[in-house]
N, C-alpha and C. Protein backbone atom coordinates (compact mmCIF):
# COMPACT_ATOMS: atom_id res chain seq x y z
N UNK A 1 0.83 -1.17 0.00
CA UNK A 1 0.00 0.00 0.00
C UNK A 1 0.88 1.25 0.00
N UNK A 2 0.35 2.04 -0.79
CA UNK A 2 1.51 3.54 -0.64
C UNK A 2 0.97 4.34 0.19
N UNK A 3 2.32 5.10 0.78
CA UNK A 3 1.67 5.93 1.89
C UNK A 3 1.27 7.37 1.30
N UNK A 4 0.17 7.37 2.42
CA UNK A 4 -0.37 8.83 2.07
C UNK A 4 0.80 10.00 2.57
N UNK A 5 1.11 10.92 1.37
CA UNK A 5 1.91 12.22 1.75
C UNK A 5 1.06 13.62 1.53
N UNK A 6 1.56 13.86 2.24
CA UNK A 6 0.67 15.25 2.27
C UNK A 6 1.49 16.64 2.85
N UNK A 7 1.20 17.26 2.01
CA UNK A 7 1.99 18.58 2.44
C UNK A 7 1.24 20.05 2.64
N UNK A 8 1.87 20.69 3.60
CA UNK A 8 1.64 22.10 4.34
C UNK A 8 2.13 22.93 4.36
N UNK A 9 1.62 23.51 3.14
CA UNK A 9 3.05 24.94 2.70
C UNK A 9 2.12 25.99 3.50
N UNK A 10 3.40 27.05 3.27
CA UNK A 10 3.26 28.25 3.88
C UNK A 10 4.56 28.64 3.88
N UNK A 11 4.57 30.52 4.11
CA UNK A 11 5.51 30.89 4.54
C UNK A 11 6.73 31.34 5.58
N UNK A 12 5.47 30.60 6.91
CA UNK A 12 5.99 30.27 8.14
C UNK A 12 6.67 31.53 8.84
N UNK A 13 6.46 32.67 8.55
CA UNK A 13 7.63 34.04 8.78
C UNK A 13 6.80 34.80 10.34
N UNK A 14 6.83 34.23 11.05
CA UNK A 14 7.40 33.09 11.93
C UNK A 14 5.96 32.03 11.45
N UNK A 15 6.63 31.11 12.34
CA UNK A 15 5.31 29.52 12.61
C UNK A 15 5.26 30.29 13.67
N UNK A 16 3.50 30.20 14.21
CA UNK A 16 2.90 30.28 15.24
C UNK A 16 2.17 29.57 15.77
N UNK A 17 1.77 29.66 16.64
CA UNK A 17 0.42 28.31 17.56
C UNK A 17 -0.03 27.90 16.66
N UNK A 18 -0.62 28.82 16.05
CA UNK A 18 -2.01 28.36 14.64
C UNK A 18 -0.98 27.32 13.20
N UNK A 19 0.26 27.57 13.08
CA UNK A 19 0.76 26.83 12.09
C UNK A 19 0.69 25.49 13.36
N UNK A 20 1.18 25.53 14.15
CA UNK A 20 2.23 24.23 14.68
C UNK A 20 0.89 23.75 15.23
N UNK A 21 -0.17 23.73 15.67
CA UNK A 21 -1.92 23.09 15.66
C UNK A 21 -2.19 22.30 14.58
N UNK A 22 -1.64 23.21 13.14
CA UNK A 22 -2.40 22.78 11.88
C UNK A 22 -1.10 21.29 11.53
N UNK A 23 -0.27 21.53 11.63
CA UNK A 23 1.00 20.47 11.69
C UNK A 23 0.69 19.68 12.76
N UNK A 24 0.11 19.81 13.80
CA UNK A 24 0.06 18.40 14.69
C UNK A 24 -1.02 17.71 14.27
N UNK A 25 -1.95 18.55 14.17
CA UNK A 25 -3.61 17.69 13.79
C UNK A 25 -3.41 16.96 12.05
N UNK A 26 -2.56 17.94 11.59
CA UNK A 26 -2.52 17.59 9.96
C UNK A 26 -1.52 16.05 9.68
N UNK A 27 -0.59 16.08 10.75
CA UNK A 27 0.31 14.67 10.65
C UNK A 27 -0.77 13.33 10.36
N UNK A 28 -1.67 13.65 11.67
CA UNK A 28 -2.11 12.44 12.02
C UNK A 28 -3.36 11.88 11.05
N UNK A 29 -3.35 12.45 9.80
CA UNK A 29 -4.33 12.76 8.83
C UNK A 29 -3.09 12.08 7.40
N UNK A 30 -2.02 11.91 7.86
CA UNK A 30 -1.07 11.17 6.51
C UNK A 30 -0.03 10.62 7.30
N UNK A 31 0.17 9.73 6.20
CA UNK A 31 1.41 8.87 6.92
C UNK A 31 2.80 10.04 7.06
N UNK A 32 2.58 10.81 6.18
CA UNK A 32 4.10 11.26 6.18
C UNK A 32 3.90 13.06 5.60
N UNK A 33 4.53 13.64 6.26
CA UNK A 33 3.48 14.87 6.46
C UNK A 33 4.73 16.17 5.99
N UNK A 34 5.08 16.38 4.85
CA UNK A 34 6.29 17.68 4.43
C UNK A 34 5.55 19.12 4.67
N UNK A 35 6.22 19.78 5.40
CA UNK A 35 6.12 21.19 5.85
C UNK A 35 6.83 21.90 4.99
N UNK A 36 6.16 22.54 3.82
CA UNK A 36 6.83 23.30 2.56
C UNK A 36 7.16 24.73 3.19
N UNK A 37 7.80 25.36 3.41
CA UNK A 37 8.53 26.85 3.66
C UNK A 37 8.47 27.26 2.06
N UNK A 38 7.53 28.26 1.71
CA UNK A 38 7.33 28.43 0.27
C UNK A 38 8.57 30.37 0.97
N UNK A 39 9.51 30.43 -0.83
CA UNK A 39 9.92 31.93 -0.53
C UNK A 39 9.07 32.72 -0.24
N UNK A 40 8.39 33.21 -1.29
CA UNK A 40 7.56 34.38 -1.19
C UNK A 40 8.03 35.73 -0.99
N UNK A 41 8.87 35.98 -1.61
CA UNK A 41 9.29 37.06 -1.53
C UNK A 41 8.44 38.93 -1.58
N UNK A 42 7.62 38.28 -2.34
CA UNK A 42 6.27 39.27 -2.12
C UNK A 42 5.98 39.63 -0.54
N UNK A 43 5.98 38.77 0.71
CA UNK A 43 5.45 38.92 1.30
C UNK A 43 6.24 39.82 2.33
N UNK A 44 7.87 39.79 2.09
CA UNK A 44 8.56 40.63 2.82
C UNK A 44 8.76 39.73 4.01
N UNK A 45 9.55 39.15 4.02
CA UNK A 45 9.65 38.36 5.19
C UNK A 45 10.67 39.10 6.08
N UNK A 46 10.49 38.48 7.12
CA UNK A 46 11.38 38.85 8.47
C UNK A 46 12.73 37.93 8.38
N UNK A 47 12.19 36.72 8.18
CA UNK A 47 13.24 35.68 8.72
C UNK A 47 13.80 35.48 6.56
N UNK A 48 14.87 35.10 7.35
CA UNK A 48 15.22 34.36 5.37
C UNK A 48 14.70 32.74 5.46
N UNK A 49 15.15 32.77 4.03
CA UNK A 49 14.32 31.22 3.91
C UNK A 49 14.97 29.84 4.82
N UNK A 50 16.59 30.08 4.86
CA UNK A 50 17.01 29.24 5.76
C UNK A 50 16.82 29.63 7.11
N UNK A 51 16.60 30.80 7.61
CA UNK A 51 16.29 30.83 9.50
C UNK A 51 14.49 30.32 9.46
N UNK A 52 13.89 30.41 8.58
CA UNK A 52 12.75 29.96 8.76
C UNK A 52 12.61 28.33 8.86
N UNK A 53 13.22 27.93 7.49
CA UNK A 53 13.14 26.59 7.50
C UNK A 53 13.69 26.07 9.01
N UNK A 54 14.80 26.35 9.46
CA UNK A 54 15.39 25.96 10.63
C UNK A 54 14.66 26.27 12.20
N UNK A 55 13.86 27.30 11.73
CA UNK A 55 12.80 28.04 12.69
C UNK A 55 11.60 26.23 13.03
N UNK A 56 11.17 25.92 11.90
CA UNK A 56 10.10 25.19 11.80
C UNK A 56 10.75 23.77 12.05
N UNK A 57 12.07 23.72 11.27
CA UNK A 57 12.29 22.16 11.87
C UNK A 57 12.88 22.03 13.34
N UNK A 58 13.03 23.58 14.41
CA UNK A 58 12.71 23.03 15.43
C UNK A 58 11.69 22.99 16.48
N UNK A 59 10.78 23.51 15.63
CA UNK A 59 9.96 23.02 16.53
C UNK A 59 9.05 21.77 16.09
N UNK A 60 9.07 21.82 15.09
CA UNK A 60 8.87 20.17 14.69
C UNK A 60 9.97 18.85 15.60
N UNK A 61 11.36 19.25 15.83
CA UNK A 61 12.06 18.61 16.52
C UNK A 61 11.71 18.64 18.18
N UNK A 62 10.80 19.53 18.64
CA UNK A 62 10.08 19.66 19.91
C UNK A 62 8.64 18.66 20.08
N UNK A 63 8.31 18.15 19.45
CA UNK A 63 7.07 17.54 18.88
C UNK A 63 7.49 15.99 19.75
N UNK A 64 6.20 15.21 19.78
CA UNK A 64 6.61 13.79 20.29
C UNK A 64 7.37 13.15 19.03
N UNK A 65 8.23 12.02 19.35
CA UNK A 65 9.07 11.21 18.58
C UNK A 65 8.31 10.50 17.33
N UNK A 66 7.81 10.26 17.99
CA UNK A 66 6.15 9.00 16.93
C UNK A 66 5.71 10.03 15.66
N UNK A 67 5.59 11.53 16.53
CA UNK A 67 4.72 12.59 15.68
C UNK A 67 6.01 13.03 14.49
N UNK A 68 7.51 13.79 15.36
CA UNK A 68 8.18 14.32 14.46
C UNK A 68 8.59 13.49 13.65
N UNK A 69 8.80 12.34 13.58
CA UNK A 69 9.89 11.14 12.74
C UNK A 69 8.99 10.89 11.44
N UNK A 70 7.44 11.31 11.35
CA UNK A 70 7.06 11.23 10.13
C UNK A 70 6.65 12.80 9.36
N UNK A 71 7.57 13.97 10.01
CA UNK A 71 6.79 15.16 9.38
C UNK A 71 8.54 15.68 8.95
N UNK A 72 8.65 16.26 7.61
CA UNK A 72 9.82 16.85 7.15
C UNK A 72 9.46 17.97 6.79
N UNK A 73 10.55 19.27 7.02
CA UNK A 73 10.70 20.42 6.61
C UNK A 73 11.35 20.82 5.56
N UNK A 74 10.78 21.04 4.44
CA UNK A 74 11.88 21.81 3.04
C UNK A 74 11.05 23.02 2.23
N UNK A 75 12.38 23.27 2.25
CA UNK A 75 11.86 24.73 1.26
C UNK A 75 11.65 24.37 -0.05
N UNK A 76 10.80 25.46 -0.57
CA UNK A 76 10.33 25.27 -2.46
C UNK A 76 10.00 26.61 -2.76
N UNK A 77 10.44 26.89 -3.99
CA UNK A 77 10.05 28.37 -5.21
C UNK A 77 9.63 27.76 -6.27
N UNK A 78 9.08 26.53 -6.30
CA UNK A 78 8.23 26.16 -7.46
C UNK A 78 6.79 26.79 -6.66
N UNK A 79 5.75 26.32 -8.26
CA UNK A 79 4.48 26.33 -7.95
C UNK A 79 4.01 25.21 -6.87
N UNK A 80 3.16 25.34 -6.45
CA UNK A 80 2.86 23.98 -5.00
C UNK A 80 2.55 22.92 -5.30
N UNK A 81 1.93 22.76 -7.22
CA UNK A 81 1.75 21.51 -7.37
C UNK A 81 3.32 21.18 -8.10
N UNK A 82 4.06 21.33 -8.19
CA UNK A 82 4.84 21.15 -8.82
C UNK A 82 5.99 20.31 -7.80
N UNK A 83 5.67 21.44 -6.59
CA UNK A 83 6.62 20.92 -5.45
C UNK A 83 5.78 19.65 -5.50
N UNK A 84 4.42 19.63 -4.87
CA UNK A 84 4.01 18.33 -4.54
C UNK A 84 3.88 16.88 -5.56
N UNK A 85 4.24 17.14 -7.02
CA UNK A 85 4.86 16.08 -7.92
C UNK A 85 5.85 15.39 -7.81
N UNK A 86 7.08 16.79 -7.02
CA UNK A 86 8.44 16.05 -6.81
C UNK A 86 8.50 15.50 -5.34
N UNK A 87 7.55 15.63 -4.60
CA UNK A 87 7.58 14.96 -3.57
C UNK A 87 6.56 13.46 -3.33
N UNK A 88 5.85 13.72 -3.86
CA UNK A 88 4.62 12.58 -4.62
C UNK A 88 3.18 13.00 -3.60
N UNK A 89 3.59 14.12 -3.45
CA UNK A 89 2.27 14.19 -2.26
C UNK A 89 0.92 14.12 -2.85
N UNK A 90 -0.27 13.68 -2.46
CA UNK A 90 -1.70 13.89 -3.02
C UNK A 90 -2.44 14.70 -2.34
N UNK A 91 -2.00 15.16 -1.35
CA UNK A 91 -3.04 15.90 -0.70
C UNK A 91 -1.98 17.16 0.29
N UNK A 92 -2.83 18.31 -0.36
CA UNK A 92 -2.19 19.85 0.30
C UNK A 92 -3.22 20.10 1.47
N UNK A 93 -2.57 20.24 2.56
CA UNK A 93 -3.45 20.66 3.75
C UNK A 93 -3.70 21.94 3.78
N UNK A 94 -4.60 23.01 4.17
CA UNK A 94 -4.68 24.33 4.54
C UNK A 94 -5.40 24.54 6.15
N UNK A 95 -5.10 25.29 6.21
CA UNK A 95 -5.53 26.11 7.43
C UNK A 95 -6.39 26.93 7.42
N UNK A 96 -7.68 27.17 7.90
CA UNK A 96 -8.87 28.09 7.57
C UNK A 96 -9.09 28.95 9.16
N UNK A 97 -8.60 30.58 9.61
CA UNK A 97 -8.73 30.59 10.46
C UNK A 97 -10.18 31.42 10.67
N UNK A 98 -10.88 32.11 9.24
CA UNK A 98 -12.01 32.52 9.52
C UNK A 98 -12.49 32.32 8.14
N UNK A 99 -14.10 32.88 7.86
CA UNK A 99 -14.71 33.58 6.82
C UNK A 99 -13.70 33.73 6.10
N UNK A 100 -13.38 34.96 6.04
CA UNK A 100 -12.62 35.30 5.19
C UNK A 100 -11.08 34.32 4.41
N UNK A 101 -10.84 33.62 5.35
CA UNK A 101 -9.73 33.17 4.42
C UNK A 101 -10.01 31.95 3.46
N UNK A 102 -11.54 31.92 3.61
CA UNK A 102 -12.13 30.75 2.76
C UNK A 102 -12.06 31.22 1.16
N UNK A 103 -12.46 32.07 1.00
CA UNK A 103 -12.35 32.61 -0.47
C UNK A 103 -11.09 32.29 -1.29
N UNK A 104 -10.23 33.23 -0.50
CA UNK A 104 -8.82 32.67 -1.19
C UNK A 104 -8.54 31.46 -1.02
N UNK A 105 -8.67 30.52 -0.20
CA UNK A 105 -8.21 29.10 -0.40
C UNK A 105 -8.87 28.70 -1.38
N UNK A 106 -10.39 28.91 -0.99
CA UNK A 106 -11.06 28.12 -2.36
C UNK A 106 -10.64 28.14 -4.08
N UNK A 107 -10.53 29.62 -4.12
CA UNK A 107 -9.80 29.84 -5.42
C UNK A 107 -8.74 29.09 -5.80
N UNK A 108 -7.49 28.94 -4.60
CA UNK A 108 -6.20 28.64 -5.01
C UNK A 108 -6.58 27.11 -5.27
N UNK A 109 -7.40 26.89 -4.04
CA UNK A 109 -7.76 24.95 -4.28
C UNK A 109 -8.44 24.65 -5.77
N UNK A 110 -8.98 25.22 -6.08
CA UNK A 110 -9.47 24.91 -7.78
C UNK A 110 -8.33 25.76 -8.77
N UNK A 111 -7.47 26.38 -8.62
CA UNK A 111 -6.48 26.49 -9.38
C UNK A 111 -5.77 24.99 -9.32
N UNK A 112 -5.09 24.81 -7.96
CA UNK A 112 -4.39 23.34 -8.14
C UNK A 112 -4.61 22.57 -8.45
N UNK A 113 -6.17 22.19 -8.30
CA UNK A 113 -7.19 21.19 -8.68
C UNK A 113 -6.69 21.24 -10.75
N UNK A 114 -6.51 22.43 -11.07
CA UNK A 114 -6.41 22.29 -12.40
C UNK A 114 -5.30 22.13 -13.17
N UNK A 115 -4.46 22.66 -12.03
CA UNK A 115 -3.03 22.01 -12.45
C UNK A 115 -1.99 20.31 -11.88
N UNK A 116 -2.76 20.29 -11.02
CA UNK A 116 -2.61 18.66 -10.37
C UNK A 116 -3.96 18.08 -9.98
N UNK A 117 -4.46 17.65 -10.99
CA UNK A 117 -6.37 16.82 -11.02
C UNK A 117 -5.65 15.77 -9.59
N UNK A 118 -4.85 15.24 -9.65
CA UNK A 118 -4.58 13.88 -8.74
C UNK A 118 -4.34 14.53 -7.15
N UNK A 119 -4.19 15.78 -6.97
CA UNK A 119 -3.76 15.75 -5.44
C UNK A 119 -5.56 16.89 -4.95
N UNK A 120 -5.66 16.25 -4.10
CA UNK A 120 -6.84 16.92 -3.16
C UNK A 120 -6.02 18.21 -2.07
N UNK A 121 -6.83 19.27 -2.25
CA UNK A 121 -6.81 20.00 -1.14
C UNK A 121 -7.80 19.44 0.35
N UNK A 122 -7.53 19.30 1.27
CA UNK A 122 -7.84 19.06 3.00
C UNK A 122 -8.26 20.68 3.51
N UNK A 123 -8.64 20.71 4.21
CA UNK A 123 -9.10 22.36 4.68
C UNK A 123 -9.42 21.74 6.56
N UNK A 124 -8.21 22.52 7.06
CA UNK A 124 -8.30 22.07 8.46
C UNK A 124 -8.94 23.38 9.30
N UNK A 125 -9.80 23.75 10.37
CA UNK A 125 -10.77 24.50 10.44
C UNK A 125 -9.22 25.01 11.91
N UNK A 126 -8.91 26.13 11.87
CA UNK A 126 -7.97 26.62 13.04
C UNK A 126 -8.60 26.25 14.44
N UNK A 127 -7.63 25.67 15.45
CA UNK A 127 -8.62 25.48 16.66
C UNK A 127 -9.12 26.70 16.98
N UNK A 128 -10.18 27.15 17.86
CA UNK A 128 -10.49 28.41 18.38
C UNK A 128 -9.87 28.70 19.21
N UNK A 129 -8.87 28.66 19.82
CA UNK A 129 -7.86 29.80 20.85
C UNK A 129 -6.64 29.87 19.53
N UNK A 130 -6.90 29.79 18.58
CA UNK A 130 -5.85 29.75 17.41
C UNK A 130 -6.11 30.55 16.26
N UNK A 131 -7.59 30.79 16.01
CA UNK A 131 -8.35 31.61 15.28
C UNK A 131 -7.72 32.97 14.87
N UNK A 132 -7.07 33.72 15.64
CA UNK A 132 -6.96 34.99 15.38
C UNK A 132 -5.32 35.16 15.15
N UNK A 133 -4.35 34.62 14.87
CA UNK A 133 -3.30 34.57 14.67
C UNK A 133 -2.82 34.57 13.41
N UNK A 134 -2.01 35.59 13.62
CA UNK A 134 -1.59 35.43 12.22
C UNK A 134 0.49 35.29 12.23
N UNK A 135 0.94 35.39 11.48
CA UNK A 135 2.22 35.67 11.31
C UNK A 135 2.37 37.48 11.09
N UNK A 136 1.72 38.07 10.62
CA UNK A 136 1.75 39.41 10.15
C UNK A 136 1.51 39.90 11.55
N UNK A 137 0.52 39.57 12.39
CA UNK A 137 0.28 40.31 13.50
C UNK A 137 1.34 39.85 14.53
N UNK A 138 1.73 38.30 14.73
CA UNK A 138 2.83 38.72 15.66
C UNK A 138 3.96 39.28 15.23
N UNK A 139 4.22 39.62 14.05
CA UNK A 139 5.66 40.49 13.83
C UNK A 139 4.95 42.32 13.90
N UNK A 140 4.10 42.48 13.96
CA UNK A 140 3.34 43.78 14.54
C UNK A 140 3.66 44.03 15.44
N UNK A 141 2.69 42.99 17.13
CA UNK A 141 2.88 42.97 17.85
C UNK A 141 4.62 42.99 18.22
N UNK A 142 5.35 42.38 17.83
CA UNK A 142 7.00 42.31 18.53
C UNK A 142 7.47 43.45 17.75
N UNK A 143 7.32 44.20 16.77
CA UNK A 143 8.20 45.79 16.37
C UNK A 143 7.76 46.35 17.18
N UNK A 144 6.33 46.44 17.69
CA UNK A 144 5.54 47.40 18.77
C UNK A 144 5.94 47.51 20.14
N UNK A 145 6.54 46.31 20.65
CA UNK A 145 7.40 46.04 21.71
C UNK A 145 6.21 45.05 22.43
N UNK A 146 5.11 44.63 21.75
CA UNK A 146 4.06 43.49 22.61
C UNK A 146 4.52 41.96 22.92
N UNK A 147 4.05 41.70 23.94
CA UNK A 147 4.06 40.33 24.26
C UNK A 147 3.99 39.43 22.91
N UNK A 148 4.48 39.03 22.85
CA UNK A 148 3.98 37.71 21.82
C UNK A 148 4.42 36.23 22.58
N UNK A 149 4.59 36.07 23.14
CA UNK A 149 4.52 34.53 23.86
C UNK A 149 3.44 33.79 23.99
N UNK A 150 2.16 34.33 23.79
CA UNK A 150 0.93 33.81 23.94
C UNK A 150 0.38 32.76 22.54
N UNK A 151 1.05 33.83 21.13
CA UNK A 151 1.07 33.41 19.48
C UNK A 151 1.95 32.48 19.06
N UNK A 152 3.07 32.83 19.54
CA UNK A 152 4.45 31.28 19.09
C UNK A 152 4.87 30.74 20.18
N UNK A 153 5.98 29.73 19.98
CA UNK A 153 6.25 29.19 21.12
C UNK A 153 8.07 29.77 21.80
N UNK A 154 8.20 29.69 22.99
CA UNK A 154 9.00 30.18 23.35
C UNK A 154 10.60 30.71 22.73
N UNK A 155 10.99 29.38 21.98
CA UNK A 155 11.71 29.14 20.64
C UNK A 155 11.68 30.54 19.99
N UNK A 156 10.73 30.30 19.31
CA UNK A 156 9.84 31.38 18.04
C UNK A 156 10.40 32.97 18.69
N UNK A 157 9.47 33.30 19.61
CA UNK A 157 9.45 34.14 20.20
C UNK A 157 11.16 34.98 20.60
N UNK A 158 12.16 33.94 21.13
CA UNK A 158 13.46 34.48 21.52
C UNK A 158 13.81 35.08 20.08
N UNK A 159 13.71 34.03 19.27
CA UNK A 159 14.22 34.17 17.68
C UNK A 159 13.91 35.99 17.20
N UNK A 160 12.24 36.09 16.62
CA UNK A 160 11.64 37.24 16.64
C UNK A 160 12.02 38.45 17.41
N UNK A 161 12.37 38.42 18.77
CA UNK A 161 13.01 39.19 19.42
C UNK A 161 14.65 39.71 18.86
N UNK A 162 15.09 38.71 18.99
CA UNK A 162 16.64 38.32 18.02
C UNK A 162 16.61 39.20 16.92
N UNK A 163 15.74 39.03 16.14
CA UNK A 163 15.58 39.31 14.89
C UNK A 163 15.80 41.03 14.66
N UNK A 164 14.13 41.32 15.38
CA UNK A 164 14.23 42.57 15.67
C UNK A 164 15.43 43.42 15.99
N UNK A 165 16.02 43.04 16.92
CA UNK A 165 17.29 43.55 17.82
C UNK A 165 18.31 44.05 16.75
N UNK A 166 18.50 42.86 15.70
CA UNK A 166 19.10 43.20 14.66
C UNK A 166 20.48 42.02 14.84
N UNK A 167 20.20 41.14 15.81
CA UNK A 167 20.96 40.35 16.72
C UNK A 167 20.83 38.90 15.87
N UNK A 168 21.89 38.04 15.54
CA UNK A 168 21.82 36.84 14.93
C UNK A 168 20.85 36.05 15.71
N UNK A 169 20.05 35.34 15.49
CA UNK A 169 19.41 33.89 15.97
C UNK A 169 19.44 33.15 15.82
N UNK A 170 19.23 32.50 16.80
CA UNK A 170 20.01 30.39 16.97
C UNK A 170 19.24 29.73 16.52
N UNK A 171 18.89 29.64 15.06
CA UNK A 171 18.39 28.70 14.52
C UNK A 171 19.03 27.70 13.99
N UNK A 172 19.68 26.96 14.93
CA UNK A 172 20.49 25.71 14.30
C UNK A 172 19.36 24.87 14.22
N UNK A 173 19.77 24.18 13.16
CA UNK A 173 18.95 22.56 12.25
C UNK A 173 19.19 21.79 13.49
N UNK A 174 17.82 21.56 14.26
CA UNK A 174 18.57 20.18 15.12
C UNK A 174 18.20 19.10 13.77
N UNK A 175 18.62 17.65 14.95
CA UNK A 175 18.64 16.40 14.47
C UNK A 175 17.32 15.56 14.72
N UNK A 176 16.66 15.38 14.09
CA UNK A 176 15.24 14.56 14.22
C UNK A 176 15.60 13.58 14.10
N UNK A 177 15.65 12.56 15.47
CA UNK A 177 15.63 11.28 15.32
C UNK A 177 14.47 10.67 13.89
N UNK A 178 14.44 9.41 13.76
CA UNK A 178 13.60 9.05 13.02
C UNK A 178 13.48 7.48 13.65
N UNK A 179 11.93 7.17 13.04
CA UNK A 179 11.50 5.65 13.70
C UNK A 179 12.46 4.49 12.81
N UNK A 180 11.85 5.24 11.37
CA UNK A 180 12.52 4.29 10.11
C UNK A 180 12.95 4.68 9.21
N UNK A 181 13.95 4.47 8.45
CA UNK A 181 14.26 5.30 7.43
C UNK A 181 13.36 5.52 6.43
N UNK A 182 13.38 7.09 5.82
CA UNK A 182 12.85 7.55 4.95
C UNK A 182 13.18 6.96 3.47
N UNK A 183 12.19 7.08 2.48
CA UNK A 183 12.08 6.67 1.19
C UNK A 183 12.82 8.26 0.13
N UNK A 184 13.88 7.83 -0.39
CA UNK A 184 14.49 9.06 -1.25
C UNK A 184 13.54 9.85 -1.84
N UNK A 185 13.36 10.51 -1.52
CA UNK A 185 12.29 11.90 -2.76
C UNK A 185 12.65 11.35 -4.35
């Protein structure tokens, strides 16, 4: 039987509660679960693409053993179905944290739908103490000088601070054990 892959892009600038919710609930929904760090350079990011990626694989490396050993972090500047061809994924997860962000998913999900007929979009509903988070607002909140410990996790948060400061951050790649070895991309 082949395993189900499924992937969860975004641009992660930072991961917050509401990403790392949609990554725990979204694992247990595929055997094997890639966390796409899309560039996006449009969006003006805070972090670059490698402190992000490294941002997300540790807190994916904070995760239970069972959970992290089947979820991988990589970056992509392809289109998403394109990434998800070279990874073999069939199914793109999203995150829905209100009304409003239904529109645009829906659109993008019948764009992909037309450029990869074989992979399904998933639409995971944000928990409600997760609802109102965004990545844009906690990098608001932290230029403003606000709390943000409540939106990311402690990790996240030193980093963002870091950032701001103008100060390097310790985003070293940890090492994710694994249960079994992985199948080559």
């Amino acid at each position: 039987m082949s395993k189900r892959i499924g992937i969860y892009p975004g641009t992660f600038d930072p991961a917050t509660n509401g990403h790392l919710d949609i990554i725990h609930r979204g694992a247990a929904l595929v055997d094997r679960l890639i966390v796409g760090v899309a560039v996006n350079p449009g969006k003006g990011p805070l972090f670059t693409l490698d402190e992000r990626v490294a941002l997300v694989q540790r807190e994916v490396a904070a995760l239970p053993l069972s959970e992290a050993a089947r979820i991988e972090v990589m970056p992509f500047e392809s289109l998403l179905m394109q990434f998800a061809e070279k990874v073999g994924a069939k199914i793109i997860l999203r995150g829905l944290r209100a009304v409003s962000d239904f529109e645009y998913e829906f659109q993008m999900a019948g764009m992909n739908k037309r450029l990869g007929p074989e992979v399904e979009t998933v639409f995971l509903m944000a928990s409600e103490s997760q609802q109102f988070i965004s990545s844009r607002f906690v990098k608001e909140v932290a230029r403003l000088g606000g709390d943000i410990s409540h939106f990311v996790s402690p990790r996240t948060a030193a980093a963002v601070r870091a950032k701001l400061a103008g100060q390097p951050i310790d985003a070293e790649t940890p090492t994710i054990p694994t249960l079994a070895p992985r199948a080559p991309l």
